[in-house]
Protein backbone atom coordinates (compact mmCIF):
# COMPACT_ATOMS: atom_id res chain seq x y z
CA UNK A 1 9.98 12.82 17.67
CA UNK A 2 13.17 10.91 18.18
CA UNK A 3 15.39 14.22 18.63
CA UNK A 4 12.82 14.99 21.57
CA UNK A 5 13.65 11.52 23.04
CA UNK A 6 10.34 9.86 21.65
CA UNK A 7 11.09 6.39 20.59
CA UNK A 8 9.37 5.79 17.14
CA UNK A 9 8.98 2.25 15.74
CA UNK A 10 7.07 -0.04 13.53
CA UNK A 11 4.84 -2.53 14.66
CA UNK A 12 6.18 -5.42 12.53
CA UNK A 13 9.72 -4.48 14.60
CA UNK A 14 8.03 -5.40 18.04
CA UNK A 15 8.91 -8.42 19.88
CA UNK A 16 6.56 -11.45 18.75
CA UNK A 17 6.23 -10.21 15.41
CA UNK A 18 7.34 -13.12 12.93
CA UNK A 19 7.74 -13.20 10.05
CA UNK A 20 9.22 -9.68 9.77
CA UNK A 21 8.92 -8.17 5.92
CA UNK A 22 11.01 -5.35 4.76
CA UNK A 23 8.83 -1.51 5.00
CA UNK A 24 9.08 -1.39 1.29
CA UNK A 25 7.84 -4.86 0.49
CA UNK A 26 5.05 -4.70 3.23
CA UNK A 27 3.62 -0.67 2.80
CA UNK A 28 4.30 -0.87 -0.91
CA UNK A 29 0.76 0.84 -1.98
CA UNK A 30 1.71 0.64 -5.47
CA UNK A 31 1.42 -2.82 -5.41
CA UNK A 32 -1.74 -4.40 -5.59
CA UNK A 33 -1.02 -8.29 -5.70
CA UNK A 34 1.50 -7.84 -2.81
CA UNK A 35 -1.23 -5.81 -0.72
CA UNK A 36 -3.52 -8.76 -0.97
CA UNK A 37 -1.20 -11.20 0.17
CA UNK A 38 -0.15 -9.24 3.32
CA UNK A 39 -3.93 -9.23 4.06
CA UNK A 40 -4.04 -12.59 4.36
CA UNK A 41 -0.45 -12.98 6.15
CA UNK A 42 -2.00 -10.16 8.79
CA UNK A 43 -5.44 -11.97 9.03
CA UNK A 44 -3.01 -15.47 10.08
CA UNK A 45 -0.78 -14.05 12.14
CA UNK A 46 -3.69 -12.16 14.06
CA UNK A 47 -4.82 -15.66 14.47
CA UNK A 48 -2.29 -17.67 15.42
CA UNK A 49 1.05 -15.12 16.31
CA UNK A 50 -0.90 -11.69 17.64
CA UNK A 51 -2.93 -13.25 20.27
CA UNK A 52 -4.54 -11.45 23.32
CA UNK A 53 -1.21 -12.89 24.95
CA UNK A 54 1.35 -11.50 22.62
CA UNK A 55 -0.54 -7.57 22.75
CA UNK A 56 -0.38 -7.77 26.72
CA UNK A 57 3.60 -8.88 26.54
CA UNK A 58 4.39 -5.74 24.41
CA UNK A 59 2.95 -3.78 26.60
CA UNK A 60 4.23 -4.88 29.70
CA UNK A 61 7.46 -4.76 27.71
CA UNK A 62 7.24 -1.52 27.10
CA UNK A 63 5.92 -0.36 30.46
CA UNK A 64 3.11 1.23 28.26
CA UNK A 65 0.68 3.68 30.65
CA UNK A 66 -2.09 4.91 27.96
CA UNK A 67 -2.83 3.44 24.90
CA UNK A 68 -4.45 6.28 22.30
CA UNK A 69 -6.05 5.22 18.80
CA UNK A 70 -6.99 7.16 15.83
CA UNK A 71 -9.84 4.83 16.02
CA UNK A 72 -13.18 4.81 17.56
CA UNK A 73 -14.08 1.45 16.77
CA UNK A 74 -11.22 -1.16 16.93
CA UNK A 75 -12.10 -4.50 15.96
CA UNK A 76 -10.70 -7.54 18.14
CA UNK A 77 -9.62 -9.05 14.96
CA UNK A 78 -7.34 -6.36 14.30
CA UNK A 79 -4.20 -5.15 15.54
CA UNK A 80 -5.09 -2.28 16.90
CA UNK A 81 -8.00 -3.65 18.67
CA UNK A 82 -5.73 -6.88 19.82
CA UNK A 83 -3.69 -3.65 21.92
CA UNK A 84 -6.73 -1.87 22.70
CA UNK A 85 -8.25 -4.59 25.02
CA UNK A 86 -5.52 -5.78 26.11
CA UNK A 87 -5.29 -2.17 27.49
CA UNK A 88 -8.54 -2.67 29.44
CA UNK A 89 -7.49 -5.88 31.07
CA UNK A 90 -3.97 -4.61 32.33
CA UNK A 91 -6.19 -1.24 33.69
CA UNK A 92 -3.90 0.99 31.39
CA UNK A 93 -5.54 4.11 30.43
CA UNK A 94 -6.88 4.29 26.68
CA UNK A 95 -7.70 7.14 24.73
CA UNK A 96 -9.90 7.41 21.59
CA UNK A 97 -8.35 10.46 19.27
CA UNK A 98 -9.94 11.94 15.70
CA UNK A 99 -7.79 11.16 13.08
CA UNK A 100 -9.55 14.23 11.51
CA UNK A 101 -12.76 16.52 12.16
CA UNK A 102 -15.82 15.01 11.05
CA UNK A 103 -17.54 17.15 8.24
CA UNK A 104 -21.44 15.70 9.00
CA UNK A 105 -23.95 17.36 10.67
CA UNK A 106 -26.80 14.80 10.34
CA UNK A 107 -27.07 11.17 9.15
CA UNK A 108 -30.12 11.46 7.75
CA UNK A 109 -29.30 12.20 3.77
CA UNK A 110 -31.17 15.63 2.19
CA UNK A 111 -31.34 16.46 5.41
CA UNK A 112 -29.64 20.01 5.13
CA UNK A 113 -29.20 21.04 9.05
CA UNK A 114 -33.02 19.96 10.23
CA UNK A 115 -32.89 17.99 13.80
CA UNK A 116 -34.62 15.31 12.72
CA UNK A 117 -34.18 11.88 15.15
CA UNK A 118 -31.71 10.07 14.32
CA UNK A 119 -32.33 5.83 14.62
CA UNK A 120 -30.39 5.15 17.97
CA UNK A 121 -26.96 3.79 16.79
CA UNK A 122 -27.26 4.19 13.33
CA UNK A 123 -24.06 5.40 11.79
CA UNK A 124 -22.57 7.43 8.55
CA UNK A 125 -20.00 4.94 7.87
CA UNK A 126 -20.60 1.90 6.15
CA UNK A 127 -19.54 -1.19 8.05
CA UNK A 128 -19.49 0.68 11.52
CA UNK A 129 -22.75 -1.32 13.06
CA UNK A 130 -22.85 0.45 16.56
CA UNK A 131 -21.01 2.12 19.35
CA UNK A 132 -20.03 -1.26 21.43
CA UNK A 133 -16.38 -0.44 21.15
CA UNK A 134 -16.64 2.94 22.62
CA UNK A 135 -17.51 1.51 26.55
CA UNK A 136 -13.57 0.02 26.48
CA UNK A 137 -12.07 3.82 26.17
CA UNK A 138 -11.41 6.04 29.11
CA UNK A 139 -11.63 9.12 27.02
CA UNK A 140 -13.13 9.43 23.38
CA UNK A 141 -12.20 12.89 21.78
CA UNK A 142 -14.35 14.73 19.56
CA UNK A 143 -12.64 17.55 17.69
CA UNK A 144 -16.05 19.81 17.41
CA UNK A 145 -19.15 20.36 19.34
CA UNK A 146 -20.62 19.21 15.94
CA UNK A 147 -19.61 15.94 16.16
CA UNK A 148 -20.01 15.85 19.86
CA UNK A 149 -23.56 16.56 18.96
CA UNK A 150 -23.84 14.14 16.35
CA UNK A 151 -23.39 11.17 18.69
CA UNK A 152 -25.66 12.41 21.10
CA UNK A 153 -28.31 11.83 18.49
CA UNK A 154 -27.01 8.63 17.92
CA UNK A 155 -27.82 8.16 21.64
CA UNK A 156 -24.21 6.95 22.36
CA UNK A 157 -23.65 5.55 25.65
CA UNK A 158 -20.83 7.27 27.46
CA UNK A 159 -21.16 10.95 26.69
CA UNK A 160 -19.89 11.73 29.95
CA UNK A 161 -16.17 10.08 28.37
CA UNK A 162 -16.28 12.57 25.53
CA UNK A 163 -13.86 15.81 25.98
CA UNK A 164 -14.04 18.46 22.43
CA UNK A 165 -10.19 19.38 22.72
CA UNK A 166 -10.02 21.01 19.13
CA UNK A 167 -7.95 19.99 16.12
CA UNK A 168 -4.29 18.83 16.71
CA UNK A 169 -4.51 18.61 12.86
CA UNK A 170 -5.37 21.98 11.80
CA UNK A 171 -4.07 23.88 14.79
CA UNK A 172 -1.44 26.72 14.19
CA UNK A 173 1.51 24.48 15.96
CA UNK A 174 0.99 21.41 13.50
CA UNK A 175 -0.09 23.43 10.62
CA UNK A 176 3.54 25.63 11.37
CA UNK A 177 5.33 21.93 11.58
CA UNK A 178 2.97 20.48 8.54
CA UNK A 179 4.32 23.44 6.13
CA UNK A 180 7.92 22.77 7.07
CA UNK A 181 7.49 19.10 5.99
CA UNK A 182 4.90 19.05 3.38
CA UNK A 183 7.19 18.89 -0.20
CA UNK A 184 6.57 22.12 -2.63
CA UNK A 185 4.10 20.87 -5.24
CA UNK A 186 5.27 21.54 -9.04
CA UNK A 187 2.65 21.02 -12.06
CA UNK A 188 3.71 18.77 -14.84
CA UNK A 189 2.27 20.85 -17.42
CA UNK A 190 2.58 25.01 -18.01
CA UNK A 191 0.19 27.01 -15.69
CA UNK A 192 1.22 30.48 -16.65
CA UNK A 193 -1.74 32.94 -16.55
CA UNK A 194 -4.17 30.30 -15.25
CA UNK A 195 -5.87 30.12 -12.24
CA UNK A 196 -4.68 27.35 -10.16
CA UNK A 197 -8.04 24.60 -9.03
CA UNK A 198 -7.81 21.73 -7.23
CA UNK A 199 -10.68 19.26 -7.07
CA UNK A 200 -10.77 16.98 -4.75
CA UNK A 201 -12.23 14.03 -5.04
CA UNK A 202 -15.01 12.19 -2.48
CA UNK A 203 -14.97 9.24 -1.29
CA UNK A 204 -17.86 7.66 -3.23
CA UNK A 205 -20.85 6.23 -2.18
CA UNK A 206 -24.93 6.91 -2.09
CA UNK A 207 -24.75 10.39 -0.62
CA UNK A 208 -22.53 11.15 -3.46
CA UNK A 209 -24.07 11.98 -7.40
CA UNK A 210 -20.82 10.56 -9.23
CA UNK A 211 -22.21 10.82 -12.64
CA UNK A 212 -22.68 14.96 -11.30
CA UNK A 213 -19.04 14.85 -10.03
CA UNK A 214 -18.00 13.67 -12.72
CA UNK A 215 -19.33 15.84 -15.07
CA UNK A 216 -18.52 18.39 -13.15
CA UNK A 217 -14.84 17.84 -13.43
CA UNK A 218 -15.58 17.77 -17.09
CA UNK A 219 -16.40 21.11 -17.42
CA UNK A 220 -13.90 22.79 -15.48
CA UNK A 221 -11.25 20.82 -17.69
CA UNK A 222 -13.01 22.73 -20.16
CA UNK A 223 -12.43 26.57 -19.31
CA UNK A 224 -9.34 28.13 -20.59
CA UNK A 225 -8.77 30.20 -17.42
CA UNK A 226 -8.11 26.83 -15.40
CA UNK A 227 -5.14 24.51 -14.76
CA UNK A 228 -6.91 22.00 -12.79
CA UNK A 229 -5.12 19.14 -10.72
CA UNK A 230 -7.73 16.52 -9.68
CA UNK A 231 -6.69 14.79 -6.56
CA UNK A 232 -8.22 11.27 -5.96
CA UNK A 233 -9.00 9.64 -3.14
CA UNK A 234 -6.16 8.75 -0.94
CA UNK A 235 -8.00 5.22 0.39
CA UNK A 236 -8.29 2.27 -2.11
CA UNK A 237 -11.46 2.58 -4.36
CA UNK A 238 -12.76 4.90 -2.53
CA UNK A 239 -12.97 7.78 -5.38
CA UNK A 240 -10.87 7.70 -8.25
CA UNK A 241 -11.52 8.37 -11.67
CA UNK A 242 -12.36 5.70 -14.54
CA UNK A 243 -9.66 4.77 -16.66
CA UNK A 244 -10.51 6.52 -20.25
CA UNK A 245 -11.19 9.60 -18.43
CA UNK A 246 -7.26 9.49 -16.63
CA UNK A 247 -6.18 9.33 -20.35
CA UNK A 248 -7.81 11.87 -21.66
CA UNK A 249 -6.78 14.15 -18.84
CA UNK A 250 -3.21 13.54 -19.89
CA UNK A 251 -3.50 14.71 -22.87
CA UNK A 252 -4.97 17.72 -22.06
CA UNK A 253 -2.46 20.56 -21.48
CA UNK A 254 -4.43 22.14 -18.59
CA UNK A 255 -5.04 19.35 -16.86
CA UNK A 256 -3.14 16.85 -14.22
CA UNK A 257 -4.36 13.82 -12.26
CA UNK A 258 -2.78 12.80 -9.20
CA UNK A 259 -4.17 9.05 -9.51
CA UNK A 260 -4.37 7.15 -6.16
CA UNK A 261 -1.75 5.08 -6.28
CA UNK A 262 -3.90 2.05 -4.90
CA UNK A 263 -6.25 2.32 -8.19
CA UNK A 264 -3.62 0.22 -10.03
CA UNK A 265 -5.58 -2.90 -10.99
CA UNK A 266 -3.68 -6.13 -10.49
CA UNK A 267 -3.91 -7.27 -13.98
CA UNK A 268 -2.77 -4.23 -15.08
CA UNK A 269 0.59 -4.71 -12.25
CA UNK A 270 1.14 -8.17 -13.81
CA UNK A 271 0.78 -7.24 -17.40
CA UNK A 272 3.00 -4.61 -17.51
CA UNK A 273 5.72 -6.97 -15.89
CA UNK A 274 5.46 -5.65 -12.45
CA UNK A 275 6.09 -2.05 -12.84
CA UNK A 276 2.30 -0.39 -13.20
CA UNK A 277 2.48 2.07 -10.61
CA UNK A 278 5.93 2.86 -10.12
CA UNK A 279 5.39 6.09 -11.88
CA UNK A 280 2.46 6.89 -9.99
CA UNK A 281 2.65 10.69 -8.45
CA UNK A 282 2.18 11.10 -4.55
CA UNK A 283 1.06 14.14 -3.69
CA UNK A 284 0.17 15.58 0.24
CA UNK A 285 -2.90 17.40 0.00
CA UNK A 286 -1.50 19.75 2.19
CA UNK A 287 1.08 20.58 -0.65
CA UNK A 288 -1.71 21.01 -2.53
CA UNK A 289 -3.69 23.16 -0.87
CA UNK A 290 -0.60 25.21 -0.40
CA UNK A 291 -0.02 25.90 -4.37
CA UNK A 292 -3.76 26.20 -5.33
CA UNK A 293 -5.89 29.57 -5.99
CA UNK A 294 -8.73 27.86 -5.68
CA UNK A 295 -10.27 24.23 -4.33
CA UNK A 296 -13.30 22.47 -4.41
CA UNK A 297 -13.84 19.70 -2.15
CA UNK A 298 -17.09 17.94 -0.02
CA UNK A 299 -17.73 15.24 2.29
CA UNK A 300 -14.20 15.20 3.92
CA UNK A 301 -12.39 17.63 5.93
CA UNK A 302 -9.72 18.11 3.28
CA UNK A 303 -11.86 21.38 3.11
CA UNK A 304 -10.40 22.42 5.90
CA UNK A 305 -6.52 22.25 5.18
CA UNK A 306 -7.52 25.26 2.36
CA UNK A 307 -9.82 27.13 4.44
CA UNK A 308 -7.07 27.19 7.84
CA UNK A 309 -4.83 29.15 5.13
CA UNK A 310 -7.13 31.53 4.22
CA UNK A 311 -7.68 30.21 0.66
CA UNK A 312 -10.24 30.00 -1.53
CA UNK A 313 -12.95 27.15 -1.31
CA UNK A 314 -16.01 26.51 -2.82
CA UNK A 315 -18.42 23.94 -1.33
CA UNK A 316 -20.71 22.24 -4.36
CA UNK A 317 -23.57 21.33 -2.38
CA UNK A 318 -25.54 20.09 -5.51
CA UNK A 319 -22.84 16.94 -5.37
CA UNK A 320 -23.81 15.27 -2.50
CA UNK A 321 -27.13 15.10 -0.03
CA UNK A 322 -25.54 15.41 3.52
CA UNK A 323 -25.83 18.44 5.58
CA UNK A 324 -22.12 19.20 6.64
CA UNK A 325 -20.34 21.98 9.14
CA UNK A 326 -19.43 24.17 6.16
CA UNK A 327 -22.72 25.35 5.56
CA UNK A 328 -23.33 25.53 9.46
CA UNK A 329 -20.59 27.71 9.54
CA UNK A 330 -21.32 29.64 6.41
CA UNK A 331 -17.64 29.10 4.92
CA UNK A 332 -16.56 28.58 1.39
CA UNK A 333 -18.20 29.35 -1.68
CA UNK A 334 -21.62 27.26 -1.29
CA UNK A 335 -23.03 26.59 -5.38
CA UNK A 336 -26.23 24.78 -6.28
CA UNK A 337 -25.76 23.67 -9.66
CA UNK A 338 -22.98 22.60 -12.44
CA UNK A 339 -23.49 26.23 -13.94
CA UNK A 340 -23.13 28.40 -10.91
CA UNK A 341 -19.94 26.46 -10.14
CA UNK A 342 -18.71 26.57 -13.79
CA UNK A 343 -19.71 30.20 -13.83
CA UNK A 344 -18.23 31.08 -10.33
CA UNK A 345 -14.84 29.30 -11.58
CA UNK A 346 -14.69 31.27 -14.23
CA UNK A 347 -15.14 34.88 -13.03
CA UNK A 348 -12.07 34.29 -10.83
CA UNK A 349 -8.89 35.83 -11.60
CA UNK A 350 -5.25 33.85 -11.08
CA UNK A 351 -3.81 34.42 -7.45
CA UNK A 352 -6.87 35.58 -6.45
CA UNK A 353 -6.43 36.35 -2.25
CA UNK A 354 -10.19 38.00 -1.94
CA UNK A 355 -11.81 35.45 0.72
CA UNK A 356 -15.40 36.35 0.51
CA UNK A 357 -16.54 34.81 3.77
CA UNK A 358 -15.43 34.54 7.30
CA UNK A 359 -13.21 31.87 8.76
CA UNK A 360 -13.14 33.20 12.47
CA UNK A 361 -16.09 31.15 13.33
CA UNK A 362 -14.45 28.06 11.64
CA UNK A 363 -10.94 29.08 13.70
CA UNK A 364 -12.87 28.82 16.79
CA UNK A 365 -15.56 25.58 16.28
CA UNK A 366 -13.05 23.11 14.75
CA UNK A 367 -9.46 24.27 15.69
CA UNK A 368 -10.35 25.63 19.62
CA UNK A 369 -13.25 23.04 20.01
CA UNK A 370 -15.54 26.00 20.42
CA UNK A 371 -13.30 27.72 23.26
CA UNK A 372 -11.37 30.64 23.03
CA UNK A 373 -8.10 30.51 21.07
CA UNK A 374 -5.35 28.14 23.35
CA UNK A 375 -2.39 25.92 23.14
CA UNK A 376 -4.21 22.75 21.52
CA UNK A 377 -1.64 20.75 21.46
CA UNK A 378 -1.18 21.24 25.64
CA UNK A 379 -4.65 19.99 26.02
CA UNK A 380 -4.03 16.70 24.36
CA UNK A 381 -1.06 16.04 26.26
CA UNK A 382 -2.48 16.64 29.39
CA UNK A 383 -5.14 14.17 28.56
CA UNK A 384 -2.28 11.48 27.93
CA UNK A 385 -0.95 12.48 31.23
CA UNK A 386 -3.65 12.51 33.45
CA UNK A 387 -4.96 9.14 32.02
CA UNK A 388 -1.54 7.52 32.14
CA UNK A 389 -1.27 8.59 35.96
CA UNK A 390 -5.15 7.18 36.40
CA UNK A 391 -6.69 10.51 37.16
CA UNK A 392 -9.16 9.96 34.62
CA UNK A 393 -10.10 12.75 32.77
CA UNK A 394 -8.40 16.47 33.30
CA UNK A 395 -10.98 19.62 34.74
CA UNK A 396 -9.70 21.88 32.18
CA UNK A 397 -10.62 19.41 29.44
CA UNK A 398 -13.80 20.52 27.02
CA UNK A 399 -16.22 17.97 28.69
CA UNK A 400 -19.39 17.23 26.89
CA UNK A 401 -22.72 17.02 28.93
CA UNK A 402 -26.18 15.72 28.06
């Protein structure tokens, strides 16, 4: 971005933003104790230091004409949010952008692609309580008609704001540019002769069977024709293995955990003198996805990042009680039970290419946002432009109507 002329910074290096802490010492995920403390130095500062005043200087400073979020609900008493409104009151454009497809077809849990009503407002995520924050955006962009649809069920308020562009994630530009920068995985242990799995990990909650998931790991430890790498959940908590089974994984010679690096418990950081977690393995799941033969994943759209390269991916819908857009697309390897998976694991061969389902109707829904194949990437920025110049929202745009 910076070699194109794009000024990239930080937002503890703006103006107004005292005390400054060195990247290292403030992003440090491997450091539990630390993280805690910054929480409460943000929630002060947002207080007292990043006021409504302070977020409409920066801008002004900057001579800032849209404001765009990977958010679709930012809080007032967050940063983010602090920018957002302050947006609204100076009349800059603001744009609402996916920070990745959403995988959900209904809310409503065993409810496996019925239309059902869904309770006005009522939302997937836990903690998101309604749709308030979407009347301050000029634009709110939905990746897929799928999730376009989804929030018309939810009876959201300004459909007429939402514009399907397609995803600048998983289109062919960024996916090009994502390969270029992603780092080559290498196993820690031997994989010779084994087929190459990567499981995924969800992020856990009451859709989600953990003691299944679990289990299911389990046995696909088990197989001899397997080196499996179990990736866990990037966000804190959110799905990670327990301890004795990250130990007995280790020992294992077909086996490899990349362990979240946020699942270091701050005891555990303190008793070990302040190192736990320095030798904890970050791995891109793009890299990932790159190396395997095979990957199993649910509830995300990590799916996706296999699928967009043609690989193999099987889709455990046993695991979890959400209808999602694989099965409405009828991609990846859909098994109903521990022992189809186990078995459908094991009848594959290493570097196995054979693809036994179509991904041109996936190419077109989530990358295109159900349009014919086009520059993605050009559609967002002409959204950017159009709302920075106040034009509102461009013709060509993917509108969504009632």
């Amino acid at each position: 971005l910076q070699k194109n002329g794009c000024p990239v910074t930080y937002p503890y290096a703006l103006e107004g933003f005292r005390p400054e802490f060195p990247n290292r010492l403030l992003f440090s995920p491997t450091n539990p104790l630390l993280v805690k403390v910054v929480r409460a130095w943000k929630a002060f500062m947002l207080k007292r230091v990043w006021t409504a005043a302070w977020a409409e200087r920066v801008l002004k400073h900057f001579n800032v004409s849209v404001v765009a979020v990977d958010s679709h609900a930012p809080r007032e008493w967050e940063l983010e949010g602090r920018i957002v409104l302050a947006a609204e009151r100076l009349r800059i454009g603001t744009v609402s952008l996916p920070h990745g497809p959403n995988v959900y077809l209904s809310l409503n849990p065993d409810d496996r692609g019925s239309d059902r009503p869904i309770r006005p407002v009522q939302v997937y995520r836990e903690g998101d309580e309604n749709f308030e924050s979407f009347k301050i955006f000029d634009a709110i962009v939905a990746a897929t008609s799928l999730e376009a649809h989804l929030w018309r069920k939810q009876n959201f308020p300004g459909v007429e704001r939402i514009v399907k562009l397609g995803s600048a994630r998983f289109c062919p530009e960024w996916m090009a540019v994502n390969e270029s920068i992603a780092a080559v995985f290498r196993p820690a242990k031997g994989t010779s002769g084994k087929l190459k799995v990567v499981f995924f990990m969800p992020h856990w909650g009451e859709s989600v069977d953990r003691p299944a998931t679990l289990a299911a790991i389990e046995r696909l430890t088990a197989l001899p024709n397997v080196y499996l790498v179990v990736k866990e959940h990037t966000r804190e908590g959110a799905g990670n293995l327990p301890e004795d089974g990250r130990k007995k994984y280790a020992l294992q010679d077909n086996t490899e955990v990349i362990q979240s690096a946020r699942s270091v418990k701050t005891g555990t950081w303190i008793r070990s003198g302040f190192r736990a977690g320095t030798a904890i393995r970050e791995v891109d799941s793009a890299s990932l996805a790159r190396w395997a033969d095979l990957t199993i994943g649910f509830g995300s759209s990590v799916g996706l990042e296999p699928l967009c390269r043609g690989k193999l991916f099987i889709d455990p819908l046993y695991l979890y009680r959400h209808a999602t857009m694989y099965q409405a697309m009828g991609v990846g390897l859909q098994v109903g039970s521990e022992e189809e998976l186990v078995e459908t694991v094991r009848d594959l061969s290493p570097g196995d290419t054979r693809v036994p389902y179509a991904t041109g109707k996936l190419d077109r829904l989530i990358i295109y946002g159900d349009r014919e194949p086009h520059d993605v990437l050009a559609t967002y920025v002409d959204l950017l432009e159009s709302l920075s110049r106040g034009k509102g929202i461009p013709r060509r745009a993917g509108a969504v109507s009632r």
